[in-house]
PDB file of N, CA and C in Angstrom:
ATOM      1  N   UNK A   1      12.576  42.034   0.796  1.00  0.00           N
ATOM      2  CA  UNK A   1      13.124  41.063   1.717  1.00  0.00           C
ATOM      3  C   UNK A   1      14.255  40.322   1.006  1.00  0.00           C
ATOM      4  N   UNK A   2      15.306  39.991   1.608  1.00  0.00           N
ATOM      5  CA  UNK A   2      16.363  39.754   1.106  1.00  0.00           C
ATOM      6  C   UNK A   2      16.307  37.978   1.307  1.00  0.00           C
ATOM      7  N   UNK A   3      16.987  36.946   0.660  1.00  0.00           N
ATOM      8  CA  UNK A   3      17.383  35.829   0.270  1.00  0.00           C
ATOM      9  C   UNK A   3      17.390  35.750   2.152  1.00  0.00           C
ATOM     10  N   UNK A   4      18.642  35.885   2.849  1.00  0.00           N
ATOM     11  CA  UNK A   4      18.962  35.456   3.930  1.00  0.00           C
ATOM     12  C   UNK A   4      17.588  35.667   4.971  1.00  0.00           C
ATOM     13  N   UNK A   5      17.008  36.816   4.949  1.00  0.00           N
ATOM     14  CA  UNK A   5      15.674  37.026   5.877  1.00  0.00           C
ATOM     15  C   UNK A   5      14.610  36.184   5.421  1.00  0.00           C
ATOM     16  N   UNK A   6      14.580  35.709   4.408  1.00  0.00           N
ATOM     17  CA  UNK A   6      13.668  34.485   3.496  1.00  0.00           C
ATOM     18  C   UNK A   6      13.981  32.960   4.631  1.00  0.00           C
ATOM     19  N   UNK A   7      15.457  32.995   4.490  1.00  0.00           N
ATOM     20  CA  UNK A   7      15.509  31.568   4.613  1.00  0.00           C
ATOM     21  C   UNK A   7      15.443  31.363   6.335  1.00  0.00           C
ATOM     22  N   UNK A   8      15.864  32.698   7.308  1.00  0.00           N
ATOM     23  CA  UNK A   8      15.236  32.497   8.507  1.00  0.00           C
ATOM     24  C   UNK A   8      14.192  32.571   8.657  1.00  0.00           C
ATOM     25  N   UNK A   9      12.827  32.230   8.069  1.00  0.00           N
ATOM     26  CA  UNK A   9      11.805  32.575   8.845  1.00  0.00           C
ATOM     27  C   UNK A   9      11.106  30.780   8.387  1.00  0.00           C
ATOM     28  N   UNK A  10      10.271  30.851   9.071  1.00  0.00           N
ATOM     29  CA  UNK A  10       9.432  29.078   9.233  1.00  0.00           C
ATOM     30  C   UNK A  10       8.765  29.672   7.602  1.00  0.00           C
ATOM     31  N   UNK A  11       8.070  28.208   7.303  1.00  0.00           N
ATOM     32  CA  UNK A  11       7.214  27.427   6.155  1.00  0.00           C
ATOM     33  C   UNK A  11       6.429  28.447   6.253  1.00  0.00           C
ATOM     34  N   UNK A  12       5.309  28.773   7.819  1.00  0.00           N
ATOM     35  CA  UNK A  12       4.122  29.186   7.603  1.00  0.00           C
ATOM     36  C   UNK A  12       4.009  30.626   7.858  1.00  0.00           C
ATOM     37  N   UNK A  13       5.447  31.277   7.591  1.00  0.00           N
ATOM     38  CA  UNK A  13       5.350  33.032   7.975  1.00  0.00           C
ATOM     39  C   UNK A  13       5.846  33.380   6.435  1.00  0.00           C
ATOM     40  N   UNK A  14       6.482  32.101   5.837  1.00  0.00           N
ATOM     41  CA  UNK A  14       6.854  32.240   4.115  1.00  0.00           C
ATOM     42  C   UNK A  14       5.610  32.531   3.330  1.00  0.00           C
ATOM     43  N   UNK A  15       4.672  31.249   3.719  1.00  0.00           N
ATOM     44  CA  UNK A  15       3.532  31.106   2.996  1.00  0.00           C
ATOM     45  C   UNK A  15       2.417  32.285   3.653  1.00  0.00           C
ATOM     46  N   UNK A  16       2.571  32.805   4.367  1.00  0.00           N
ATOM     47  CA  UNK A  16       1.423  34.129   4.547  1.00  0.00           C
ATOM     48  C   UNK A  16       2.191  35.149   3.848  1.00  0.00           C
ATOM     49  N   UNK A  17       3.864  35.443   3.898  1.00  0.00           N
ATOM     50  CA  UNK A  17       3.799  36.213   2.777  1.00  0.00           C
ATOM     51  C   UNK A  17       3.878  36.034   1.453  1.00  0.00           C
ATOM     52  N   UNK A  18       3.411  35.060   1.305  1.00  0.00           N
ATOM     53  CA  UNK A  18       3.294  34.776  -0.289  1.00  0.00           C
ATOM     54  C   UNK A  18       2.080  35.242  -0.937  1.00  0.00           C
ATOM     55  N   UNK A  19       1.073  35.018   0.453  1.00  0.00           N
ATOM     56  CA  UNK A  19      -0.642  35.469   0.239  1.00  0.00           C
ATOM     57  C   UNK A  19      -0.436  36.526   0.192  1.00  0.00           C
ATOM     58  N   UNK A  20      -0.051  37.303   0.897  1.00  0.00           N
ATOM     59  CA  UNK A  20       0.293  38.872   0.948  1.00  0.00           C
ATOM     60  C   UNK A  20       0.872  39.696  -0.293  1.00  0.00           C
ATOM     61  N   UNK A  21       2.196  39.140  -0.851  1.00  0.00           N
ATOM     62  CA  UNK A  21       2.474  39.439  -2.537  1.00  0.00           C
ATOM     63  C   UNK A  21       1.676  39.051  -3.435  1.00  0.00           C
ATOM     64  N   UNK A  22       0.620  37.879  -3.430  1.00  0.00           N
ATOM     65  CA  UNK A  22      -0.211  37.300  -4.783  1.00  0.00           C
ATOM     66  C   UNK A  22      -1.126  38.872  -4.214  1.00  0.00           C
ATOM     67  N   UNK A  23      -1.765  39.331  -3.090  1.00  0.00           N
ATOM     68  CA  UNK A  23      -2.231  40.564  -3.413  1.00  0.00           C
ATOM     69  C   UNK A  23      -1.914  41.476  -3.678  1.00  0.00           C
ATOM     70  N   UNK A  24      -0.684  41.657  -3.166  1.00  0.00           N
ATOM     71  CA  UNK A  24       0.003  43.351  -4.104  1.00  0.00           C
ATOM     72  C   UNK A  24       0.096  43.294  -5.415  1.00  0.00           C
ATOM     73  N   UNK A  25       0.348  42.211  -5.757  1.00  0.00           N
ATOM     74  CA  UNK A  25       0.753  41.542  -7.370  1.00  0.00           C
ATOM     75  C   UNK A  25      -0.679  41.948  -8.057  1.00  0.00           C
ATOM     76  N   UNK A  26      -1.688  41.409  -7.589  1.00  0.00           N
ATOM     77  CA  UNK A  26      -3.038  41.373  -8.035  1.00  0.00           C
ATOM     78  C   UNK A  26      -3.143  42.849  -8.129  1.00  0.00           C
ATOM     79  N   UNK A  27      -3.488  43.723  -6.836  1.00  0.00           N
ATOM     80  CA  UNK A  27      -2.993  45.129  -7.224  1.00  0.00           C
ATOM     81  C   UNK A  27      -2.545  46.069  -7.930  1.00  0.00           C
ATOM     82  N   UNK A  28      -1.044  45.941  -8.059  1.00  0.00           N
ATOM     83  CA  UNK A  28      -0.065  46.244  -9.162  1.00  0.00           C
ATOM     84  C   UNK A  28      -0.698  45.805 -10.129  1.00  0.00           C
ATOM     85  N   UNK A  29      -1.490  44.810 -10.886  1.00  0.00           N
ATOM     86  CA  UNK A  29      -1.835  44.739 -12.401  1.00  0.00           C
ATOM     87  C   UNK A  29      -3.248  45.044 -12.503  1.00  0.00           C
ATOM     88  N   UNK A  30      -3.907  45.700 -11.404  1.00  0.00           N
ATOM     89  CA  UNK A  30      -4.919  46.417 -11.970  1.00  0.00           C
ATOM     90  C   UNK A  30      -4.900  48.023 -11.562  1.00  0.00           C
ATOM     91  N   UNK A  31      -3.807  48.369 -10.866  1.00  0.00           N
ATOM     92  CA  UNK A  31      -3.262  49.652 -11.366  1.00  0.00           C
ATOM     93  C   UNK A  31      -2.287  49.963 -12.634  1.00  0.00           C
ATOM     94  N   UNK A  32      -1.663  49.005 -12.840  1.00  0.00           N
ATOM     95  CA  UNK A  32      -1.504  48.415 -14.821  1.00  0.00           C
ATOM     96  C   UNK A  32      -2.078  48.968 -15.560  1.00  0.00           C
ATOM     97  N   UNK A  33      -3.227  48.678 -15.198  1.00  0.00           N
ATOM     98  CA  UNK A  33      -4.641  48.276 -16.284  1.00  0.00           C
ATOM     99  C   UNK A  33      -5.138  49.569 -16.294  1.00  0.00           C
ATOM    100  N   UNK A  34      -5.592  50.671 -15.433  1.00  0.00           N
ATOM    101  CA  UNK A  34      -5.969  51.168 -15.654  1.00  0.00           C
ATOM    102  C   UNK A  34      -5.293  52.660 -15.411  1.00  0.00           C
ATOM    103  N   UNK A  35      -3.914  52.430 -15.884  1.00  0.00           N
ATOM    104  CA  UNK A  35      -2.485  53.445 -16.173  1.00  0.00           C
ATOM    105  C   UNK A  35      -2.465  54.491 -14.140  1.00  0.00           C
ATOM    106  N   UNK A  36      -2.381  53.255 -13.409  1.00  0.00           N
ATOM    107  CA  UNK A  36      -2.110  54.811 -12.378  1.00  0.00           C
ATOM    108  C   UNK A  36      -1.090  54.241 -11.969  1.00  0.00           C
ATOM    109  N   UNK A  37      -0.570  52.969 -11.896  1.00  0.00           N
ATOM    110  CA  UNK A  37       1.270  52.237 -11.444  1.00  0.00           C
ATOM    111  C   UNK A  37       1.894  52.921 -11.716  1.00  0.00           C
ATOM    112  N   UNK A  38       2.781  53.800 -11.384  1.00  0.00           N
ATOM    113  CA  UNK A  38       3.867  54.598 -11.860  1.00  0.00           C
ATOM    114  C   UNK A  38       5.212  53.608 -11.803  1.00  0.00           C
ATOM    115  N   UNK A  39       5.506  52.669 -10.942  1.00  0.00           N
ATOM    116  CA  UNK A  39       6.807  52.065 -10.949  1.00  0.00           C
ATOM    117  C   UNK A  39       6.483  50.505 -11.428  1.00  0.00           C
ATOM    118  N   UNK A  40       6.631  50.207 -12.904  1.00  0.00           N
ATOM    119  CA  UNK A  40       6.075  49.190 -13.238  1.00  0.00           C
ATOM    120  C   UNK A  40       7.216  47.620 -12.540  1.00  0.00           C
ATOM    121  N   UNK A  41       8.298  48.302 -12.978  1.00  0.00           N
ATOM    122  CA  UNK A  41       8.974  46.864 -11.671  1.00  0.00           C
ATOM    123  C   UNK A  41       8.807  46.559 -10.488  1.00  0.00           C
ATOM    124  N   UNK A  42       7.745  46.836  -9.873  1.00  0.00           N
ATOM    125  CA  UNK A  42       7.149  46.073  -9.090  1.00  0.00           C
ATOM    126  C   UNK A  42       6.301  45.028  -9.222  1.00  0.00           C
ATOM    127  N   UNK A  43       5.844  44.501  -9.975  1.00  0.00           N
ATOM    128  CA  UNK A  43       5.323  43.869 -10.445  1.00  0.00           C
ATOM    129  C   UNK A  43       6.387  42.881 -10.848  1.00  0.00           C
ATOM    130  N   UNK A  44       7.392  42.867 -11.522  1.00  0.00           N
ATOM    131  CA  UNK A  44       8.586  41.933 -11.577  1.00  0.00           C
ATOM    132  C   UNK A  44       9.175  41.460 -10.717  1.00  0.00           C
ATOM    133  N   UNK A  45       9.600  42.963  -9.262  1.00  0.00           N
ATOM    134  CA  UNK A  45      10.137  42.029  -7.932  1.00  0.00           C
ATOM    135  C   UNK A  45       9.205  41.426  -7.225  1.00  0.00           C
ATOM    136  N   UNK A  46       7.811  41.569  -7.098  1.00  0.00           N
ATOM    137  CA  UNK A  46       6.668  41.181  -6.576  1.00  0.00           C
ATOM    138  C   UNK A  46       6.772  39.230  -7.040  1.00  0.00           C
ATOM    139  N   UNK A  47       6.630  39.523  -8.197  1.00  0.00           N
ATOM    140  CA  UNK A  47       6.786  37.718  -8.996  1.00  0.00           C
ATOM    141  C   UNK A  47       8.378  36.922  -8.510  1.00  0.00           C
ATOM    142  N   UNK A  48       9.276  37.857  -8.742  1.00  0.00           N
ATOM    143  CA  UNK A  48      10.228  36.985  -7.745  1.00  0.00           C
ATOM    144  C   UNK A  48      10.571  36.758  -6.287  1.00  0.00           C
ATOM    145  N   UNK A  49       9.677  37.281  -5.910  1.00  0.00           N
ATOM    146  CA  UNK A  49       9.987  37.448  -4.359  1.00  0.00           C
ATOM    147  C   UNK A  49       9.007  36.765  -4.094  1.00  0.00           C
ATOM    148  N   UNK A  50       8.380  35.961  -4.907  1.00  0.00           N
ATOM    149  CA  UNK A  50       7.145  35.081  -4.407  1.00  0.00           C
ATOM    150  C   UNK A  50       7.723  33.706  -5.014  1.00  0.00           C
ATOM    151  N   UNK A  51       8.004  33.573  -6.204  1.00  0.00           N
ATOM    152  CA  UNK A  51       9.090  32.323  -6.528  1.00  0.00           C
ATOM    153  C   UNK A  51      10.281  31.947  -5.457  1.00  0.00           C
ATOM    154  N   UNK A  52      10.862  33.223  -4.911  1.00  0.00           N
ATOM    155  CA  UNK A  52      11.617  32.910  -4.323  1.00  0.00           C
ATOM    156  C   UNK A  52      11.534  32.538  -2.952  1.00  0.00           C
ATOM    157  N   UNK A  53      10.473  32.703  -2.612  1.00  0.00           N
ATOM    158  CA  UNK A  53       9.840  32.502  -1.321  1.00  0.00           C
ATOM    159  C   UNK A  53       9.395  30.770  -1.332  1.00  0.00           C
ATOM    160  N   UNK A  54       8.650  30.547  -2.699  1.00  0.00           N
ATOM    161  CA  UNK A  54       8.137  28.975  -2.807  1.00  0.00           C
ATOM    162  C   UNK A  54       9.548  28.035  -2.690  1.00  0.00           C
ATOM    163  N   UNK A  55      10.994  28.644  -3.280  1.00  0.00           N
ATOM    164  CA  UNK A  55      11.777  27.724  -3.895  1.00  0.00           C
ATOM    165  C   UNK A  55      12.217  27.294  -2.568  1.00  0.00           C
ATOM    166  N   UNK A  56      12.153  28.557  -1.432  1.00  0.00           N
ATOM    167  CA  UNK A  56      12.609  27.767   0.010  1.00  0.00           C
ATOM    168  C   UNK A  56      12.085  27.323   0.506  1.00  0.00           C
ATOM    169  N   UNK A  57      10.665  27.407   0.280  1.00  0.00           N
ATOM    170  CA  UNK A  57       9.553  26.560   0.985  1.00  0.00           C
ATOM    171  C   UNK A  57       9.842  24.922   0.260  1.00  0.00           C
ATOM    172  N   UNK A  58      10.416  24.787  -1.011  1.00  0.00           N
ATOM    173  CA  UNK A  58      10.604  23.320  -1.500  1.00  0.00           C
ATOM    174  C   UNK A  58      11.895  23.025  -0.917  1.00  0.00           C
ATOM    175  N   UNK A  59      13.020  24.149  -0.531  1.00  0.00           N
ATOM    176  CA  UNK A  59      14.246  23.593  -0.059  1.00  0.00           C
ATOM    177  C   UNK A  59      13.966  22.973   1.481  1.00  0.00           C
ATOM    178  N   UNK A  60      13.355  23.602   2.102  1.00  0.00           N
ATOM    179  CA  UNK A  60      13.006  23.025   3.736  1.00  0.00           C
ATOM    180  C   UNK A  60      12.372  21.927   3.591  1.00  0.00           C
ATOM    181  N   UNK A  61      11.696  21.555   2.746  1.00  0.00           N
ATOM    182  CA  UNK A  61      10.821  20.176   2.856  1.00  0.00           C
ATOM    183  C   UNK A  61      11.532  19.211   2.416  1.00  0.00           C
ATOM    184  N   UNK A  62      12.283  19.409   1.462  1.00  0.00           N
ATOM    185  CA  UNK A  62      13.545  18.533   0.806  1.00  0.00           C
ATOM    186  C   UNK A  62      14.187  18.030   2.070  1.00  0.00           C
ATOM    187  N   UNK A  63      14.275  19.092   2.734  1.00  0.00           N
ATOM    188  CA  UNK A  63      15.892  19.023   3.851  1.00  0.00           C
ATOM    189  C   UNK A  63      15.311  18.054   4.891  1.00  0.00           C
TER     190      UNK A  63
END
């Protein structure tokens, strides 16, 4: 999901996909763990796409 499709969507369709990446994330590091992840940067865009999801959730509340 890209920056601009981030910042159209409401607080509470941000924050369900945030629940939604903390589980793929969770996922991804226990296919980690037990060597079957084949594409380990997922796990990297997974963590920013969830930061980046919170930082607009702090920019809308700011605003």
């Amino acid at each position: 999901m890209k920056l601009d499709e981030m910042r159209e969507k409401t607080v509470d369709e941000l924050q369900s996909a945030i629940v939604d990446w903390k589980k793929d994330l969770f996922n991804y590091k226990l296919q980690l763990s037990t060597h079957k992840l084949e594409n380990t940067a997922l796990i990297s865009k997974t963590k920013r796409l969830i930061a980046q999801a919170k930082t607009i959730i702090k920019e809308k509340a700011n605003a």
